[in-house]
C-alpha atoms as a PDB file:
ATOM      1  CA  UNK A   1     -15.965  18.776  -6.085  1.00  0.00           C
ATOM      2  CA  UNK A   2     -18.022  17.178  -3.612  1.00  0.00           C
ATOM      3  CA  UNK A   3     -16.064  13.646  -2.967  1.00  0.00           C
ATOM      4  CA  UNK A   4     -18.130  12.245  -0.116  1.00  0.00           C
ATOM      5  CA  UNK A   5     -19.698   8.895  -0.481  1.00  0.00           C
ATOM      6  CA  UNK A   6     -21.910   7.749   2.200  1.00  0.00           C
ATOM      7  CA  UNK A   7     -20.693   4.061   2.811  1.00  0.00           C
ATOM      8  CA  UNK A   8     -17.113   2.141   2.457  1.00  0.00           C
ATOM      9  CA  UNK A   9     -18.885  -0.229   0.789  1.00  0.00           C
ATOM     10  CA  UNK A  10     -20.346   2.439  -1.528  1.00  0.00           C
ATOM     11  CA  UNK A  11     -17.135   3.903  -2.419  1.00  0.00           C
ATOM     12  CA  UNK A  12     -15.845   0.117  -3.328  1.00  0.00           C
ATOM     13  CA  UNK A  13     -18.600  -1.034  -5.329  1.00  0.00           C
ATOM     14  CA  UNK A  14     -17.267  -0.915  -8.087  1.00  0.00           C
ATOM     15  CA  UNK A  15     -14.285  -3.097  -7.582  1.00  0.00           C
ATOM     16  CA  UNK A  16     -14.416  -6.561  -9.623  1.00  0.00           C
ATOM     17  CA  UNK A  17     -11.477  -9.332  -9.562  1.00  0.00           C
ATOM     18  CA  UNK A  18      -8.548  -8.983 -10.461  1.00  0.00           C
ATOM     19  CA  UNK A  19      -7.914  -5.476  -9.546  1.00  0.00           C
ATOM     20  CA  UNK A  20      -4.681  -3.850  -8.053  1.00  0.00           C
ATOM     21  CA  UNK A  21      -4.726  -1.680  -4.868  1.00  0.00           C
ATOM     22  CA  UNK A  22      -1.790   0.949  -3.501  1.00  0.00           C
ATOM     23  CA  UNK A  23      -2.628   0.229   0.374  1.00  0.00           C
ATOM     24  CA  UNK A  24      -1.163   2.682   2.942  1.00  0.00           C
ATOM     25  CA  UNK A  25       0.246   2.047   6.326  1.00  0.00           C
ATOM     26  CA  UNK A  26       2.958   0.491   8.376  1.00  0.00           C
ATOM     27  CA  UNK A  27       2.581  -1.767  10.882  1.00  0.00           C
ATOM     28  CA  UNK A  28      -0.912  -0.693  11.982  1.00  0.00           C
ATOM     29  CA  UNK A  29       0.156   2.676  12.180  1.00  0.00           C
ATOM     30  CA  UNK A  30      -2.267   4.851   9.267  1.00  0.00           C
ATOM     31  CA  UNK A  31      -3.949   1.468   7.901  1.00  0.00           C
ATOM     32  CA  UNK A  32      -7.284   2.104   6.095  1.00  0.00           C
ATOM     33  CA  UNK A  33      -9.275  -0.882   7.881  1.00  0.00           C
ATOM     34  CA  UNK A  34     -12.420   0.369   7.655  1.00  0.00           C
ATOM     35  CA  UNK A  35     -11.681   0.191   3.775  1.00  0.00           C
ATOM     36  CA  UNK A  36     -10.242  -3.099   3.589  1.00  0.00           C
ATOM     37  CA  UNK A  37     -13.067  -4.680   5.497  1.00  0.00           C
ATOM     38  CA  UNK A  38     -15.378  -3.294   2.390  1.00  0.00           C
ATOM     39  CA  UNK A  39     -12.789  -5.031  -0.003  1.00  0.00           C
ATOM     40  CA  UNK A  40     -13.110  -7.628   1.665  1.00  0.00           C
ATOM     41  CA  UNK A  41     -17.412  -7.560   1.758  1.00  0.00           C
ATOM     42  CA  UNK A  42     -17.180  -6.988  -2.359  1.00  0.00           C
ATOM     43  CA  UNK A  43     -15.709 -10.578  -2.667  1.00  0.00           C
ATOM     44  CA  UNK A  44     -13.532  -9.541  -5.197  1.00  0.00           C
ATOM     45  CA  UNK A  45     -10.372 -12.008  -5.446  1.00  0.00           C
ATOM     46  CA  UNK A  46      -7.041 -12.247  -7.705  1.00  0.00           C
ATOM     47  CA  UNK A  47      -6.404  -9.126  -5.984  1.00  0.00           C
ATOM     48  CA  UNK A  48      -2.542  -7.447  -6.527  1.00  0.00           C
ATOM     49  CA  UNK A  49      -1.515  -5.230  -3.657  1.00  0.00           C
ATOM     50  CA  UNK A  50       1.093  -2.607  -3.167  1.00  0.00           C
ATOM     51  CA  UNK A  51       2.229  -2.284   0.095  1.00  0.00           C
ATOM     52  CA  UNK A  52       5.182  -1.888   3.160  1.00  0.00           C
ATOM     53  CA  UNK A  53       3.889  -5.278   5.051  1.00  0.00           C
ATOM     54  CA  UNK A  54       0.634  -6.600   3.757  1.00  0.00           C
ATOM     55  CA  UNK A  55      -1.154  -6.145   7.425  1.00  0.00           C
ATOM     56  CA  UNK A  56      -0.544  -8.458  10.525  1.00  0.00           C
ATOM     57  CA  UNK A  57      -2.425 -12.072  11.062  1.00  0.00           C
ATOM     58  CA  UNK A  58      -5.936 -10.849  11.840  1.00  0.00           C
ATOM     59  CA  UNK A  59      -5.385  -7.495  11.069  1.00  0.00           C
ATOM     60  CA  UNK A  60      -5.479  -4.912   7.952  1.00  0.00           C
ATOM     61  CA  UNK A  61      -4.517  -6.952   4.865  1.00  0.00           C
ATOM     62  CA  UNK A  62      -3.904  -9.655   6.868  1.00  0.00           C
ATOM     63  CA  UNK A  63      -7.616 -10.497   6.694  1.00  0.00           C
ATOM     64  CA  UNK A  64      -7.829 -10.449   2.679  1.00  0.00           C
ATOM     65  CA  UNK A  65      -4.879 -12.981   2.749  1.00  0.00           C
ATOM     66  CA  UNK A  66      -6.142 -15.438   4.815  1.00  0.00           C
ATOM     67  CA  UNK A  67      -8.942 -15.673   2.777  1.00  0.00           C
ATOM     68  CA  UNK A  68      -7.286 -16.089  -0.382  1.00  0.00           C
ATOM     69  CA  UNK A  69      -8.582 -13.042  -1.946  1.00  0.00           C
ATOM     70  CA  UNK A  70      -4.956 -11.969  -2.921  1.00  0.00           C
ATOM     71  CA  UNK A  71      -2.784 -13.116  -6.012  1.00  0.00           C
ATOM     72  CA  UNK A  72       0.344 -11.028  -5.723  1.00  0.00           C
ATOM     73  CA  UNK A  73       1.942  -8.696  -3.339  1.00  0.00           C
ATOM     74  CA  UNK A  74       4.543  -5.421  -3.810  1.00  0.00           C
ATOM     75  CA  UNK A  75       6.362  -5.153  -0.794  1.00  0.00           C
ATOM     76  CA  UNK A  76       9.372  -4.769   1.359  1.00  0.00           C
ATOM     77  CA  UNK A  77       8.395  -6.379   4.615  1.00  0.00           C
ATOM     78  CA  UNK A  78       6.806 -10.142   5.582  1.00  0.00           C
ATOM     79  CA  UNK A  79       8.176 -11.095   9.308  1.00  0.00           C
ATOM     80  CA  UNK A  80       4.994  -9.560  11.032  1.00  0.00           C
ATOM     81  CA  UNK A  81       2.689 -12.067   9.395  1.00  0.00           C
ATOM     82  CA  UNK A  82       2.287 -16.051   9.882  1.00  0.00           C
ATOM     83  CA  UNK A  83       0.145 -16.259   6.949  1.00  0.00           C
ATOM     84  CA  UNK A  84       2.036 -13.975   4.699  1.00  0.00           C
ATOM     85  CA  UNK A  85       5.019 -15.990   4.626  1.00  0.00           C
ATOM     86  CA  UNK A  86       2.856 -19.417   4.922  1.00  0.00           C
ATOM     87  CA  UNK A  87       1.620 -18.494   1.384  1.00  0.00           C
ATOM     88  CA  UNK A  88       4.342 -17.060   0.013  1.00  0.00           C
ATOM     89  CA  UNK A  89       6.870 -20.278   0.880  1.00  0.00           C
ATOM     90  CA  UNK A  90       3.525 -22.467  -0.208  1.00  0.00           C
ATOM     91  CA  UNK A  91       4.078 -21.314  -3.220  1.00  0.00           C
ATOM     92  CA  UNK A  92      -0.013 -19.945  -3.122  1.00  0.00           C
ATOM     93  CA  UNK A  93       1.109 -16.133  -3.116  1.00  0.00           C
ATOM     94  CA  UNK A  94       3.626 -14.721  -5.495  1.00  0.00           C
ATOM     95  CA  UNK A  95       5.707 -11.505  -3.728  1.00  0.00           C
ATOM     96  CA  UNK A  96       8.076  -8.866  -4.908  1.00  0.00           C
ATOM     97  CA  UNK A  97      10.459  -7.725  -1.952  1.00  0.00           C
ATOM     98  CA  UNK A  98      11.891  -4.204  -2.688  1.00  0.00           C
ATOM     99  CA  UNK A  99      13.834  -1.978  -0.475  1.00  0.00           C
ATOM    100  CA  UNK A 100      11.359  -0.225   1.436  1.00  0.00           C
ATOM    101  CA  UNK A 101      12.634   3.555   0.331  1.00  0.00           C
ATOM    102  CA  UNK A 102      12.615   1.904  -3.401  1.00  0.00           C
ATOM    103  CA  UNK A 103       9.090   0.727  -3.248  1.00  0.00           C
ATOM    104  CA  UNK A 104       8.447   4.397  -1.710  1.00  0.00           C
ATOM    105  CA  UNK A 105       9.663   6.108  -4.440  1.00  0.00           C
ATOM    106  CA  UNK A 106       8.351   4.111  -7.331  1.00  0.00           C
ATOM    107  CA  UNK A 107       4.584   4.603  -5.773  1.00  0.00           C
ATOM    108  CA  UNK A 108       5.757   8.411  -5.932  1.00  0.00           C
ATOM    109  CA  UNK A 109       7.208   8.565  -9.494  1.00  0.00           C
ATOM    110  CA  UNK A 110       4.106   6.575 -10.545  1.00  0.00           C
ATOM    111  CA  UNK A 111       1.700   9.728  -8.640  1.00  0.00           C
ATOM    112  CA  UNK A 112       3.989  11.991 -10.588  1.00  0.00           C
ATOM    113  CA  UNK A 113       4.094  11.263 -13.873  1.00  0.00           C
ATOM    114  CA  UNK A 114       8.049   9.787 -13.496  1.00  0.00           C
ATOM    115  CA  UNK A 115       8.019   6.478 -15.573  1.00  0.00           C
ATOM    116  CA  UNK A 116      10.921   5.088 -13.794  1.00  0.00           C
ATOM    117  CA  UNK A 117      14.014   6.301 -12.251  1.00  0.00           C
ATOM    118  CA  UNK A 118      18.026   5.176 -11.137  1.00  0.00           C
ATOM    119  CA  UNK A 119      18.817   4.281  -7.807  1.00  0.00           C
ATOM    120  CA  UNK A 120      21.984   2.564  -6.033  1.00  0.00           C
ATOM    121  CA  UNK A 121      20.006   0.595  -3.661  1.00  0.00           C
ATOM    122  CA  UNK A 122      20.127  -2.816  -4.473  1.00  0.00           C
ATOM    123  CA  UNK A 123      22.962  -2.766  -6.658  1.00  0.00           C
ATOM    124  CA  UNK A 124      25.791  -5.347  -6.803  1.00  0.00           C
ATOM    125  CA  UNK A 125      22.693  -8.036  -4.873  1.00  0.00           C
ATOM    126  CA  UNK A 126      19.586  -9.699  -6.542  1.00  0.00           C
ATOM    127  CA  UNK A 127      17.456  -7.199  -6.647  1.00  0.00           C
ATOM    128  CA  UNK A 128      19.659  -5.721  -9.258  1.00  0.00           C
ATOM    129  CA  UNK A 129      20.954  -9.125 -10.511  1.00  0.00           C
ATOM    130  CA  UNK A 130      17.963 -10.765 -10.158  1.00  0.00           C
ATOM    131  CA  UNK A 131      16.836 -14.740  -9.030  1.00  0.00           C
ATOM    132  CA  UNK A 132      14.926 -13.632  -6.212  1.00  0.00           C
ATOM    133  CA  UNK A 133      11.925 -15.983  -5.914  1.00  0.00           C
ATOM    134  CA  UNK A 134       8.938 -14.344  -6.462  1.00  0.00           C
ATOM    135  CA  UNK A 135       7.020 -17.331  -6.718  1.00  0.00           C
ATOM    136  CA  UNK A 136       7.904 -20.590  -4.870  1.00  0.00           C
ATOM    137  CA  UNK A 137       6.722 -24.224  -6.385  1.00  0.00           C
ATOM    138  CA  UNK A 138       4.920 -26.567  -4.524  1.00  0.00           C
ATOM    139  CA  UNK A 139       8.081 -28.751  -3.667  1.00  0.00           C
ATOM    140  CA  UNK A 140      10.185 -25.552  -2.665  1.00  0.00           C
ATOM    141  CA  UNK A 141      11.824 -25.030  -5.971  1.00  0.00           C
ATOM    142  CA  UNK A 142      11.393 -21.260  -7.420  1.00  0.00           C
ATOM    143  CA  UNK A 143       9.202 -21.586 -10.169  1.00  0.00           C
ATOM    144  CA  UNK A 144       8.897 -17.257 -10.884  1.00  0.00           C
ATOM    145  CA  UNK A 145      12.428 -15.209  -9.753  1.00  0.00           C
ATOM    146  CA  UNK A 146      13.135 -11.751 -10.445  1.00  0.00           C
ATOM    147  CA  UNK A 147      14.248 -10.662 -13.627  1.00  0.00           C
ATOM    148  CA  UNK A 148      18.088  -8.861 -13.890  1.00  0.00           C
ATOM    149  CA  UNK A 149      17.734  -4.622 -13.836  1.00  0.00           C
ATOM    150  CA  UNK A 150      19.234  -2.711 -15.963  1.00  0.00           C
ATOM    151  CA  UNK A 151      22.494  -0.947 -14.566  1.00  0.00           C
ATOM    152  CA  UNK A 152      23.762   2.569 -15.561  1.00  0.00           C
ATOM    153  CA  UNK A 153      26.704   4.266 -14.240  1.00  0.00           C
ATOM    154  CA  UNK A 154      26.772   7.806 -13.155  1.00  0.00           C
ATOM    155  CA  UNK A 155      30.020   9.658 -12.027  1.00  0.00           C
ATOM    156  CA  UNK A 156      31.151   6.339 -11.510  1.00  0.00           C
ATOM    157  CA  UNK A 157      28.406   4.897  -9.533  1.00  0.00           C
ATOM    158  CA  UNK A 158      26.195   2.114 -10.560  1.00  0.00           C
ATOM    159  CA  UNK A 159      22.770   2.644 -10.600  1.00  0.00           C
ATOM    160  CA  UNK A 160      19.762  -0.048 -11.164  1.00  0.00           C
ATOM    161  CA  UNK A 161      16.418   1.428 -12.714  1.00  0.00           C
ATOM    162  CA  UNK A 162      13.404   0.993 -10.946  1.00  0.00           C
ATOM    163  CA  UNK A 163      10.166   1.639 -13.033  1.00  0.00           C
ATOM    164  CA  UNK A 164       6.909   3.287 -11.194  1.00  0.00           C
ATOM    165  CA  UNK A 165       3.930   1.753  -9.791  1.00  0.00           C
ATOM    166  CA  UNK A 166       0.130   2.406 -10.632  1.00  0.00           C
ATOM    167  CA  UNK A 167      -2.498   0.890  -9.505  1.00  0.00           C
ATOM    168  CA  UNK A 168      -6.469   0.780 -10.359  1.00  0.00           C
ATOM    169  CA  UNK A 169      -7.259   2.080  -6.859  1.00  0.00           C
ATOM    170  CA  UNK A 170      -5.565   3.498  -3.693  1.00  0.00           C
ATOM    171  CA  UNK A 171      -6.788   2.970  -0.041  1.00  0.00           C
ATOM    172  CA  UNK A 172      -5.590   5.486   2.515  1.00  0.00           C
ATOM    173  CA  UNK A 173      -6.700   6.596   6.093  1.00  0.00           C
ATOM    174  CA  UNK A 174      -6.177  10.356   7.316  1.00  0.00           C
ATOM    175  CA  UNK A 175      -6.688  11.693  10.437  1.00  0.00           C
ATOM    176  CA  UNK A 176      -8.311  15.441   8.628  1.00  0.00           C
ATOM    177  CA  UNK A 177      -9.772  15.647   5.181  1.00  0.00           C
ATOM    178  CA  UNK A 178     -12.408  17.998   3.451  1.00  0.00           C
ATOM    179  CA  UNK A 179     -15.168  16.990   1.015  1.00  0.00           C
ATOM    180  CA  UNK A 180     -12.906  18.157  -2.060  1.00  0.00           C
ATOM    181  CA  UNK A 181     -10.089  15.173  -1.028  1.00  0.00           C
ATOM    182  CA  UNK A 182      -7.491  17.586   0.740  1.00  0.00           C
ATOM    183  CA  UNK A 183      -5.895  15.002   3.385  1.00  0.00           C
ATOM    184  CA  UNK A 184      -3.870  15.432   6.708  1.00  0.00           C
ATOM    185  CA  UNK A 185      -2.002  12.920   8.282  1.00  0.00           C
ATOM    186  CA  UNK A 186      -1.215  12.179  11.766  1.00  0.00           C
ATOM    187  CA  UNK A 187       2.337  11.599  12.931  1.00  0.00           C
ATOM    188  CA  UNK A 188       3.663   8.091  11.571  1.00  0.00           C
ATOM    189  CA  UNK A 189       0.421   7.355  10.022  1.00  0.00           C
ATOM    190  CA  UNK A 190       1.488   9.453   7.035  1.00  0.00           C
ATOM    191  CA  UNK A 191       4.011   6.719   6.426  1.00  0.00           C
ATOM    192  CA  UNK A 192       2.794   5.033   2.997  1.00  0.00           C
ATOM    193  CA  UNK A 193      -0.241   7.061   2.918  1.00  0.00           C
ATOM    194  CA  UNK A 194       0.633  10.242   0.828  1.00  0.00           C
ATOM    195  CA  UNK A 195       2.315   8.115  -1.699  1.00  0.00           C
ATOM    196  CA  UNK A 196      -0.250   5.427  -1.766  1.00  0.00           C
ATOM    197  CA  UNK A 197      -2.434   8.131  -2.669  1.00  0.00           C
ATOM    198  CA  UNK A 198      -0.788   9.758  -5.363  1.00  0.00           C
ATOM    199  CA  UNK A 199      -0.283   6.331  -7.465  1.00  0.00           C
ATOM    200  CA  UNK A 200      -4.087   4.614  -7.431  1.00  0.00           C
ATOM    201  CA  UNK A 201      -5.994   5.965 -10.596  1.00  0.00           C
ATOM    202  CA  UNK A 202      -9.082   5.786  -7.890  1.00  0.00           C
ATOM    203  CA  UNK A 203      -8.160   6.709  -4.688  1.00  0.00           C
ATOM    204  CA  UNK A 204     -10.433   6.152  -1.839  1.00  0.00           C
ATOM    205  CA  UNK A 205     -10.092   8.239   1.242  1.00  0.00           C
ATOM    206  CA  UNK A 206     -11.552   7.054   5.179  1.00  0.00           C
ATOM    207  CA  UNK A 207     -11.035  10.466   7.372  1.00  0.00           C
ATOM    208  CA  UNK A 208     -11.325  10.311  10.853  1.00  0.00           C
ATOM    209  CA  UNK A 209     -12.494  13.958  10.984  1.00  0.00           C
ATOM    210  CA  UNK A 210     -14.117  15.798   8.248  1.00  0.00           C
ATOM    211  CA  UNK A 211     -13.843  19.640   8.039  1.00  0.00           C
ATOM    212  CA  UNK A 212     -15.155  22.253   5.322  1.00  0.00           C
ATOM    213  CA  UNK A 213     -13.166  22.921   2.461  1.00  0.00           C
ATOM    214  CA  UNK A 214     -11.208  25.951   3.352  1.00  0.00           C
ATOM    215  CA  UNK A 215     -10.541  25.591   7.034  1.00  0.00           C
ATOM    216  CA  UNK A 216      -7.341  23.438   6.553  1.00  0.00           C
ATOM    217  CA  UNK A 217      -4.448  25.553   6.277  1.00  0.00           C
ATOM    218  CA  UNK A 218      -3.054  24.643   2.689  1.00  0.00           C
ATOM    219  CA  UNK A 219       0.270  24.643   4.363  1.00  0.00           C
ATOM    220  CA  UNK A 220      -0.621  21.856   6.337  1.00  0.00           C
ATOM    221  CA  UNK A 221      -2.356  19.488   3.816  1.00  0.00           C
ATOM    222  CA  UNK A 222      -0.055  16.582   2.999  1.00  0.00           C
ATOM    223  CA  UNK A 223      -2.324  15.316  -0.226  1.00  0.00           C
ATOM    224  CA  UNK A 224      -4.038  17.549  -2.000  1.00  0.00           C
ATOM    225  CA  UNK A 225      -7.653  16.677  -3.577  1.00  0.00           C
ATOM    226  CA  UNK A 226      -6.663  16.288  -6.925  1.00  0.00           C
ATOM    227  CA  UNK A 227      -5.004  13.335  -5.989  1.00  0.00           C
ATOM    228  CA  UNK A 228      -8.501  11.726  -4.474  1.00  0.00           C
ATOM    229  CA  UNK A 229     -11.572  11.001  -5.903  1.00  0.00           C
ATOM    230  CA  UNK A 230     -13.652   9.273  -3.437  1.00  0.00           C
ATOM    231  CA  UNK A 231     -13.757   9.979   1.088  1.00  0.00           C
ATOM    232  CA  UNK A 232     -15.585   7.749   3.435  1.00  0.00           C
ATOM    233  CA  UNK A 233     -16.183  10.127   7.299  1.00  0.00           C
ATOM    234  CA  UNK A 234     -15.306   7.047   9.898  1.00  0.00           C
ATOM    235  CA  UNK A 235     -17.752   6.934  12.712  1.00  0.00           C
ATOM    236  CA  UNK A 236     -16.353   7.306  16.445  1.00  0.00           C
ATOM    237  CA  UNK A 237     -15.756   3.810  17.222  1.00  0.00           C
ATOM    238  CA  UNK A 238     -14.131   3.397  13.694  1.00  0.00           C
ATOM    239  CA  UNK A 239     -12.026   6.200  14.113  1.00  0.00           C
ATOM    240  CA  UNK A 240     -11.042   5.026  17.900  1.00  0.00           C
ATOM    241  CA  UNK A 241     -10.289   1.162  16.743  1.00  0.00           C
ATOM    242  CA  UNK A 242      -6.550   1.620  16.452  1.00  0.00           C
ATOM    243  CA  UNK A 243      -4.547  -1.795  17.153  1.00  0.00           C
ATOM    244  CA  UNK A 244      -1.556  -1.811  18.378  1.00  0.00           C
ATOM    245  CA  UNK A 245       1.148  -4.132  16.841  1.00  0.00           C
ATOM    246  CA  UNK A 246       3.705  -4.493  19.509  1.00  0.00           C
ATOM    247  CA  UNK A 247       2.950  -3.139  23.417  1.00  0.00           C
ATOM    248  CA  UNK A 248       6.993  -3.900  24.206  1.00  0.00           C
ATOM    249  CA  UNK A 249       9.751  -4.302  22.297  1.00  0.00           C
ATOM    250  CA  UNK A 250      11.417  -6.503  25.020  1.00  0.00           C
ATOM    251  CA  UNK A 251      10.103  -8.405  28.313  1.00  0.00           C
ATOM    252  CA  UNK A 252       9.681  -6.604  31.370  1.00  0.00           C
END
């Protein structure tokens, strides 16, 4: 029951190319860096990742892109990242966009068992019809585009099915955890990270504060330990490294 592991890069050693990685966090808000920069040591490449935004230029995942340790990207979000879309239009980085509350849900179904599910988002556009370009070609040409969903109507609504995500590992950052896995999130760092957790096969926990197993209120735990198999304690300074994406939203 004991799930501590001394080191990030302990609790990653076992990662080899070609592996696929449910990432939590939005923005920076909730992103496991301290995880991602021990991905990053393994040297592991062909990496596929599941997540909102892929990091920020310098940042999160941002640092595994620039150096061209990942293959494909699950997401619903680019515009915060230079180098994101600079391989993706290069045609160097193949990308599924999915409605954000879409991709949410099929990282959930995929924690809970739920093969794949109907949803009206997306219906009557590309992502239902499909032809978006996951893949560009070198001249600008879309060399891989989404294939068409299948469309079911229910009490006379259309519906497109979405099918669940797994992946071979899951990187998260809570703010409270115990050694069993039980995880607490702060605020809008709980974003991605409860559902990021539920879908990796290995799930890899960094905790800003670890407690004893029994002093977080069960009412208050937002993944459970079953769901986790591995949690890294962050030291001070890791836990107080927190960037912040955007100071203002306009000029002052």
């Amino acid at each position: 029951m004991d799930k501590l592991v001394a080191t990030a890069e302990e609790a990653l050693a076992d990662v080899t190319d070609g592996r696929s990685f449910a990432v939590g966090g939005f923005g920076l808000s909730g992103v496991p860096e301290v995880l991602i920069g021990a991905l990053h040591a393994t040297g592991a490449s062909g990496l596929t990742v599941v997540s909102n935004n892929c990091g920020v230029d310098g940042r999160g995942l941002g640092i595994l892109l620039a150096a061209g340790r990942i293959a494909r990207v699950t997401g619903s979000y680019i515009g915060e990242n230079k180098e994101f879309a600079r391989q993706y239009l290069a045609g160097e980085l193949e990308v599924e966009l999915t409605p954000q509350g879409t991709l949410a849900e099929r990282l959930r179904a995929g924690g809970s068992g739920i093969p794949a599910f109907y949803t009206t988002a997306g219906v009557g556009t590309q992502v239902a019809e499909g032809g978006l370009p996951w893949r560009y070609a070198a001249d600008g040409s879309v060399a891989v585009a989404s294939p068409a969903k299948e469309v079911r109507t229910f009490d006379g609504v259309d519906h497109i099915l979405e099918h669940a995500i797994t992946t071979d590992y899951a990187l998260v950052k809570a703010a409270r955890g115990d050694r069993h896995g039980n995880l607490v999130f702060h605020r809008a760092a709980r974003n991605f990270n409860p559902v990021a957790a539920m879908a990796g096969r290995v799930t890899v926990a960094e905790v800003e504060e670890i407690v004893e197993p029994g002093q977080l209120d069960p009412d208050e735990v937002h993944v459970p330990g079953v769901f986790v198999q591995r949690v890294v304690a962050l030291t001070p300074e890791q836990a107080a490294d927190k960037g912040i994406e955007k100071r203002t939203v306009r000029e002052r």
